[in-house]
PDB file of N, CA and C in Angstrom:
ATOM      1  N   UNK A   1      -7.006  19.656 -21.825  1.00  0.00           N
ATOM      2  CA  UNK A   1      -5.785  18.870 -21.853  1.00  0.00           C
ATOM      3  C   UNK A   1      -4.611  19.831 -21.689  1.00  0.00           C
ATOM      4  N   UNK A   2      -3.566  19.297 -21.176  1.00  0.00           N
ATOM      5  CA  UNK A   2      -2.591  20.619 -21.027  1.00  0.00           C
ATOM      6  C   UNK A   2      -1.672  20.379 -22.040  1.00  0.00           C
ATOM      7  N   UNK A   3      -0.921  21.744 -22.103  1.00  0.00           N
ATOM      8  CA  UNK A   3       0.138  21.776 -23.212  1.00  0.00           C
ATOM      9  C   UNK A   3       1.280  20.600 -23.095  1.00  0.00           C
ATOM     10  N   UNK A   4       1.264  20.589 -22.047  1.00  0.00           N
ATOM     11  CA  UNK A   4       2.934  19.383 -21.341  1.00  0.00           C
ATOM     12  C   UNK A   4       2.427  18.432 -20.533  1.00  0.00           C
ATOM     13  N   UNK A   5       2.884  17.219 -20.787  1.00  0.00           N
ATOM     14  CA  UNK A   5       2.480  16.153 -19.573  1.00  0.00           C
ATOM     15  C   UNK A   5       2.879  16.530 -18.192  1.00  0.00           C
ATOM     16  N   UNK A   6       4.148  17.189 -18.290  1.00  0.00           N
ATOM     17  CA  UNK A   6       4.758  17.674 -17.031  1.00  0.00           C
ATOM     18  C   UNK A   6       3.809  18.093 -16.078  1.00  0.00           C
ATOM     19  N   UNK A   7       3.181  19.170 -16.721  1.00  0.00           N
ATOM     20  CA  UNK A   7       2.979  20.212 -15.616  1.00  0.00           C
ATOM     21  C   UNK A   7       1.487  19.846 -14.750  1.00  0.00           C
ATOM     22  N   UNK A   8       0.955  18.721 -15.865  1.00  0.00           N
ATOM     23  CA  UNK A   8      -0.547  18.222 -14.752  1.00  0.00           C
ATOM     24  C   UNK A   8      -0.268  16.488 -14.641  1.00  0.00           C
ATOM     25  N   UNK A   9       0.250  15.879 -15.250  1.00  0.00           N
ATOM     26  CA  UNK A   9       0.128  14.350 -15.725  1.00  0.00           C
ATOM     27  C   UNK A   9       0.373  13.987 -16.614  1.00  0.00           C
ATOM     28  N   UNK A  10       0.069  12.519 -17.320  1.00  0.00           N
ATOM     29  CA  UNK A  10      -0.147  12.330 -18.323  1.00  0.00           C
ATOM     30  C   UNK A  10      -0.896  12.954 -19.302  1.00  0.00           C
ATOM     31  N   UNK A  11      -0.949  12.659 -20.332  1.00  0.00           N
ATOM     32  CA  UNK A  11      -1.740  13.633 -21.554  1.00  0.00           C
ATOM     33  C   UNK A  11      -2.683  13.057 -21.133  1.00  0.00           C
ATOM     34  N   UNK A  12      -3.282  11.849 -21.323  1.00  0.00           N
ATOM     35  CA  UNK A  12      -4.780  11.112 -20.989  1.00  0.00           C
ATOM     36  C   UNK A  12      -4.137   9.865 -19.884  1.00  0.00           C
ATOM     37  N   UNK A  13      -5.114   9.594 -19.171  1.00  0.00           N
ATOM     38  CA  UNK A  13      -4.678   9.112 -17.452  1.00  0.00           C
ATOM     39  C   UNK A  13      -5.304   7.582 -18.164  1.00  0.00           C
ATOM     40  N   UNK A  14      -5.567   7.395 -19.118  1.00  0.00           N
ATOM     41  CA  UNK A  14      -5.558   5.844 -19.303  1.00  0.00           C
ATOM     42  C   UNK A  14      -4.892   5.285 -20.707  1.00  0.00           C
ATOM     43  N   UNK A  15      -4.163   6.053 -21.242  1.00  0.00           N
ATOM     44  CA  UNK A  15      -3.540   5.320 -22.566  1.00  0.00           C
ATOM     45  C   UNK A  15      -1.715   5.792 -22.224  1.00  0.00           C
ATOM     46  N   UNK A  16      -0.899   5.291 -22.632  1.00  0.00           N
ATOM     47  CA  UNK A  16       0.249   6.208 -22.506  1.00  0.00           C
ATOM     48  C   UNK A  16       0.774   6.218 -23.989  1.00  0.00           C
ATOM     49  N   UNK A  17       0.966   7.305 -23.914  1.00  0.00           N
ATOM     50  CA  UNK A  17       1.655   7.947 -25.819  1.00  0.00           C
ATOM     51  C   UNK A  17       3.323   8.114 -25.513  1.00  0.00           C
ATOM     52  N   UNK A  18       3.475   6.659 -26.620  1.00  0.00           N
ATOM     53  CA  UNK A  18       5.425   6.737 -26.475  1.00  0.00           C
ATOM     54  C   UNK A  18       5.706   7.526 -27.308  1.00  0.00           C
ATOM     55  N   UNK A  19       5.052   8.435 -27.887  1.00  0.00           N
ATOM     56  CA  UNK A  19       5.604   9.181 -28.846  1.00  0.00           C
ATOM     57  C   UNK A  19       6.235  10.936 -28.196  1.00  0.00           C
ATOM     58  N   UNK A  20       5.455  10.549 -27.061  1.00  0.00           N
ATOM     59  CA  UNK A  20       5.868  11.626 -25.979  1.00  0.00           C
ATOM     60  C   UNK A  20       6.621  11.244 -24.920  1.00  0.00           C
ATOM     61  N   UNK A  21       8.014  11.808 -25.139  1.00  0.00           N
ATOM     62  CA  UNK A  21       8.816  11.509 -23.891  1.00  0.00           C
ATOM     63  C   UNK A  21       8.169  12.094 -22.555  1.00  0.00           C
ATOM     64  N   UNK A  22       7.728  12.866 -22.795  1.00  0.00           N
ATOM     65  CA  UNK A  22       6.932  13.665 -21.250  1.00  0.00           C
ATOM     66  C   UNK A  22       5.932  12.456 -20.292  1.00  0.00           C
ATOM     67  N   UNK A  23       5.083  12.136 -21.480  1.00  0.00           N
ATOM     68  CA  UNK A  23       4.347  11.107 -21.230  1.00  0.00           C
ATOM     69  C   UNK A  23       4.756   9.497 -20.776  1.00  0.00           C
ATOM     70  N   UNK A  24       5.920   9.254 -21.043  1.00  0.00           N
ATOM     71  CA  UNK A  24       6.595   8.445 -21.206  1.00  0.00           C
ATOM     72  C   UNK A  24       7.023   8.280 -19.967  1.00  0.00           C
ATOM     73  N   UNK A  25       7.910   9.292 -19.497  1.00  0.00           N
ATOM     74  CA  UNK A  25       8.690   9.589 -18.098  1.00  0.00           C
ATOM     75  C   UNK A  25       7.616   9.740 -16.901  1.00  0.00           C
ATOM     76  N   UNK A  26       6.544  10.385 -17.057  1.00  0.00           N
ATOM     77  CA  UNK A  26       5.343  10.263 -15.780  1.00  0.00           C
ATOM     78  C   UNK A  26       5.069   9.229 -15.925  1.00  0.00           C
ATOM     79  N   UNK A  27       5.047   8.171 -16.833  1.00  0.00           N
ATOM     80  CA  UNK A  27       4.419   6.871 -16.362  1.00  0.00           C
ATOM     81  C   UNK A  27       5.077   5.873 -15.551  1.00  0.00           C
ATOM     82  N   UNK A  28       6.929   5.905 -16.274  1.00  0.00           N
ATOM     83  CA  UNK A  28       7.639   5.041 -15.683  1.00  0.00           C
ATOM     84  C   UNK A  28       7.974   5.747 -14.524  1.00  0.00           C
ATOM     85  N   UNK A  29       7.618   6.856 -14.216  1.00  0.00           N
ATOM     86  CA  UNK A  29       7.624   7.401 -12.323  1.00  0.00           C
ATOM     87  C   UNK A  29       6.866   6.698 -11.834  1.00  0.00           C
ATOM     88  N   UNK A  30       5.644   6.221 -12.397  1.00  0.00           N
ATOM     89  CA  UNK A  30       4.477   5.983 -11.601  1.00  0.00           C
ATOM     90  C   UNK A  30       4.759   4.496 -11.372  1.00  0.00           C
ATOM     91  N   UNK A  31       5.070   3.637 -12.455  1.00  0.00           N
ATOM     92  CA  UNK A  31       5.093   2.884 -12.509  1.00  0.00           C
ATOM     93  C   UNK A  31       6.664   1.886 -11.666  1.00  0.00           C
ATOM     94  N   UNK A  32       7.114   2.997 -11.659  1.00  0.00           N
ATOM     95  CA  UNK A  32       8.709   2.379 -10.911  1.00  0.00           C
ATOM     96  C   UNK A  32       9.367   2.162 -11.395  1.00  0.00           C
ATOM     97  N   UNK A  33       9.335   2.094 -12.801  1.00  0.00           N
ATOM     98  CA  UNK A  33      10.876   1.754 -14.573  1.00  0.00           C
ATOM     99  C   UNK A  33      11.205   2.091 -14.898  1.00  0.00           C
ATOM    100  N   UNK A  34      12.006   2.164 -16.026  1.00  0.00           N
ATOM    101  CA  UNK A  34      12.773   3.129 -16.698  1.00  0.00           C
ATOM    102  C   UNK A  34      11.697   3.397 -18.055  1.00  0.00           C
ATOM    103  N   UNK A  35      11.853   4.345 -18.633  1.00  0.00           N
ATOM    104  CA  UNK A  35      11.327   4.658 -19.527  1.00  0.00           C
ATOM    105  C   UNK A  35      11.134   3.859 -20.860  1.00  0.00           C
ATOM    106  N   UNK A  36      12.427   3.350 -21.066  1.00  0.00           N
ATOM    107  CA  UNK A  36      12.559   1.523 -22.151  1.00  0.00           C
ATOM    108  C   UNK A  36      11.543   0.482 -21.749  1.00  0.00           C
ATOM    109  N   UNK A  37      11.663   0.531 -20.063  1.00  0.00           N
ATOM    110  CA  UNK A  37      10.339  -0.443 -19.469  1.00  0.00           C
ATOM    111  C   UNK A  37       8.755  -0.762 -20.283  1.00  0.00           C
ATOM    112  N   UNK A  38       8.512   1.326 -20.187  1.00  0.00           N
ATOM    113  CA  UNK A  38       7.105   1.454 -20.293  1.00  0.00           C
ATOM    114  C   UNK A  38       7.168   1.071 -21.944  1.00  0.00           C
ATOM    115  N   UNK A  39       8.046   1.463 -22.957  1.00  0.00           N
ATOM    116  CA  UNK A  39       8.185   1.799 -23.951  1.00  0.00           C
ATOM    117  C   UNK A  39       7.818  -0.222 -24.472  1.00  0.00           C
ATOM    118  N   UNK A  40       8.658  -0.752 -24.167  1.00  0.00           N
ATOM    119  CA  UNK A  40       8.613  -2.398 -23.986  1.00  0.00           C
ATOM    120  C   UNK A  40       7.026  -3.106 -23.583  1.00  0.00           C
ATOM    121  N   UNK A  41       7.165  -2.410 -22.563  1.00  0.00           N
ATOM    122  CA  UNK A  41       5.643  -2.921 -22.139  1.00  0.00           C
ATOM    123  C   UNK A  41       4.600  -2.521 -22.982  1.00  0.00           C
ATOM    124  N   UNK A  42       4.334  -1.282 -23.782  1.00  0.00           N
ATOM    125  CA  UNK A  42       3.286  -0.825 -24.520  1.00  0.00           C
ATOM    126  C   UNK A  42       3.508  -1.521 -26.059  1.00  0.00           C
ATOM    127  N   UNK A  43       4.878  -2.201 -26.274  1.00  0.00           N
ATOM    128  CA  UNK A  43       4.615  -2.943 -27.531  1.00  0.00           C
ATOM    129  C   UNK A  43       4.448  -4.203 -27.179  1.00  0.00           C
ATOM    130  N   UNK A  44       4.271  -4.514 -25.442  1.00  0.00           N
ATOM    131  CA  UNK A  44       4.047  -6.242 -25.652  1.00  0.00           C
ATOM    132  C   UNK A  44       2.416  -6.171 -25.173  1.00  0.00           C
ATOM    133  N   UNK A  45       1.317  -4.995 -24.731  1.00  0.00           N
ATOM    134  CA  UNK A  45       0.879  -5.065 -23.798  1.00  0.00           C
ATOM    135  C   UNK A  45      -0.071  -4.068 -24.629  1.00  0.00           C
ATOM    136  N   UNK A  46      -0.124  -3.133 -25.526  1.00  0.00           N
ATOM    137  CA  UNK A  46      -0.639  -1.964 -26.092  1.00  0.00           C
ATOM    138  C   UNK A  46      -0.579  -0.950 -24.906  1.00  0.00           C
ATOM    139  N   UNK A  47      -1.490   0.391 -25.337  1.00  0.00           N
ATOM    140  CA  UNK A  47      -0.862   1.771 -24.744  1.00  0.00           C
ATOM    141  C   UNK A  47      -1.920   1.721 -23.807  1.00  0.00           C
ATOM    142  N   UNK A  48      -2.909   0.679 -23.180  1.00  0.00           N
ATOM    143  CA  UNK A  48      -4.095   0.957 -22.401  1.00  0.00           C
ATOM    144  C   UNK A  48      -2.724   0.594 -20.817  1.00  0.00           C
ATOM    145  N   UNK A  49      -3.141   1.970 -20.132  1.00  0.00           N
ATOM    146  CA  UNK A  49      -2.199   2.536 -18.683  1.00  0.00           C
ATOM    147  C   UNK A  49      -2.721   1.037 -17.579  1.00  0.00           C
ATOM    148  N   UNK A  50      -3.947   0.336 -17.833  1.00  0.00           N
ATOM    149  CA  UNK A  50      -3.404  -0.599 -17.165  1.00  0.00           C
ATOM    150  C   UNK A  50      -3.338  -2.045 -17.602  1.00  0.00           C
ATOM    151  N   UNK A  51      -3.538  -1.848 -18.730  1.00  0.00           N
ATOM    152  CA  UNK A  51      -2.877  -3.249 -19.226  1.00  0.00           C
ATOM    153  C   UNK A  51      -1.450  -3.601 -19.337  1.00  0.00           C
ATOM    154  N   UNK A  52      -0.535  -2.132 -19.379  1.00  0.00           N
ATOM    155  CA  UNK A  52       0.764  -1.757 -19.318  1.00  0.00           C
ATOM    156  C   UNK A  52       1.053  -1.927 -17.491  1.00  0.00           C
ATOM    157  N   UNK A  53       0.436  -1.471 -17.061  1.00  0.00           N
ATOM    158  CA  UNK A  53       0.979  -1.858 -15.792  1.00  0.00           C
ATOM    159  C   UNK A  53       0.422  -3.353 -15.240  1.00  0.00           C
ATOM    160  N   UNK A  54      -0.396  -4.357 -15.583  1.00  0.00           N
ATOM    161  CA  UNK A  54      -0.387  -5.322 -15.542  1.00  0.00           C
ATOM    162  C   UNK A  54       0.748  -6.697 -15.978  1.00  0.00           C
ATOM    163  N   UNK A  55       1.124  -5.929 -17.248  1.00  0.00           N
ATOM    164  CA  UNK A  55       2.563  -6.457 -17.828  1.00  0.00           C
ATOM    165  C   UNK A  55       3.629  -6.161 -17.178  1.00  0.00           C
ATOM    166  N   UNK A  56       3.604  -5.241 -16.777  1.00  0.00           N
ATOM    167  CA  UNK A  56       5.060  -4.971 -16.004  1.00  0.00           C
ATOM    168  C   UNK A  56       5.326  -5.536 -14.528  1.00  0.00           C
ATOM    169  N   UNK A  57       3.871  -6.007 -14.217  1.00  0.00           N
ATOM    170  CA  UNK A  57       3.902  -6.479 -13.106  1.00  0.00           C
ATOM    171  C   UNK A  57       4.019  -7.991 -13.011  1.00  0.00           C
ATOM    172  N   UNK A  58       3.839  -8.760 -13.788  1.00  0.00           N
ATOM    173  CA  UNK A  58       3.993  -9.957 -14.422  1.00  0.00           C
ATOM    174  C   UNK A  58       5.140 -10.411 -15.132  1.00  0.00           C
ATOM    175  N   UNK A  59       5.689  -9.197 -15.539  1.00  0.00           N
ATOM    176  CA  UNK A  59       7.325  -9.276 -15.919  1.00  0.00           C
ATOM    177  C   UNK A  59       8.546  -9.258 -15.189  1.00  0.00           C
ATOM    178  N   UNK A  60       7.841  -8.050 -14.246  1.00  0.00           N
ATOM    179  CA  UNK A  60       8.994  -8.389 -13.049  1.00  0.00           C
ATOM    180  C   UNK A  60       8.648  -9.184 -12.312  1.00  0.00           C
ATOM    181  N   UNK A  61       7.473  -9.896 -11.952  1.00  0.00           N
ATOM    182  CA  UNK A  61       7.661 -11.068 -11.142  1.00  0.00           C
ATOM    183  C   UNK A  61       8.036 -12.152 -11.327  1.00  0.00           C
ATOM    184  N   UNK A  62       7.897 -12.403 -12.596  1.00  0.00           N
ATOM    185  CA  UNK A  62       8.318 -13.257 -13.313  1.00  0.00           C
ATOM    186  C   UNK A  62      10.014 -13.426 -13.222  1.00  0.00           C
ATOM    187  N   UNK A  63      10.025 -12.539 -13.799  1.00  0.00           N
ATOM    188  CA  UNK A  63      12.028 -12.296 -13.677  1.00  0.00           C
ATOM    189  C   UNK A  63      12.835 -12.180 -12.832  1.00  0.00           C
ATOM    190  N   UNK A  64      11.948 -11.911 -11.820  1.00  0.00           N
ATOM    191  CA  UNK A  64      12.723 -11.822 -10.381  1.00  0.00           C
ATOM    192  C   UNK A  64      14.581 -11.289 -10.587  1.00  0.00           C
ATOM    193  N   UNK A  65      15.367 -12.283 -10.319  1.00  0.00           N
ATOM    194  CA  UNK A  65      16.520 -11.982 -10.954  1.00  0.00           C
ATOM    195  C   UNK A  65      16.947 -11.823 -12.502  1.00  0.00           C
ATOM    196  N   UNK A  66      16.536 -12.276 -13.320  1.00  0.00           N
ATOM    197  CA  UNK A  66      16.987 -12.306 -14.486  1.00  0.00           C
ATOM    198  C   UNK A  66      17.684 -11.384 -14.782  1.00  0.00           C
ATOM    199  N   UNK A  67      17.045  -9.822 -14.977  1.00  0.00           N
ATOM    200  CA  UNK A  67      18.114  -8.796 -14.746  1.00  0.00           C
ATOM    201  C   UNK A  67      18.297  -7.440 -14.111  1.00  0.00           C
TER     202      UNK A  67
END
């Protein structure tokens, strides 16, 4: 596992840990959001990387405009 999410990825490529901003920020790269996004999504959705991106994808389609 590496010392920093930075420098290879995420800490683990299927959970995301909000307790790590590092971790946090590679996901909402990946994912296309802001970091509040992923952070939102893992308390409506838990920390499994694609159940979080299943929510987010269902949220913004959902919302289309909203905001």
């Amino acid at each position: 596992m590496p010392d920093t999410a930075h420098e290879t990825g995420p800490l683990d490529r299927t959970r995301i840990h909000v307790i790590d901003d590092d971790d946090v920020n590679v996901w909402a790269a990946r994912f296309g959001v802001t970091p509040d996004d992923v952070r939102d999504a893992v308390k409506a959705a838990g920390d499994l990387a694609e159940d979080v991106k299943a929510h987010l994808h269902a949220h913004h389609a959902s919302n289309g405009s909203d905001h």
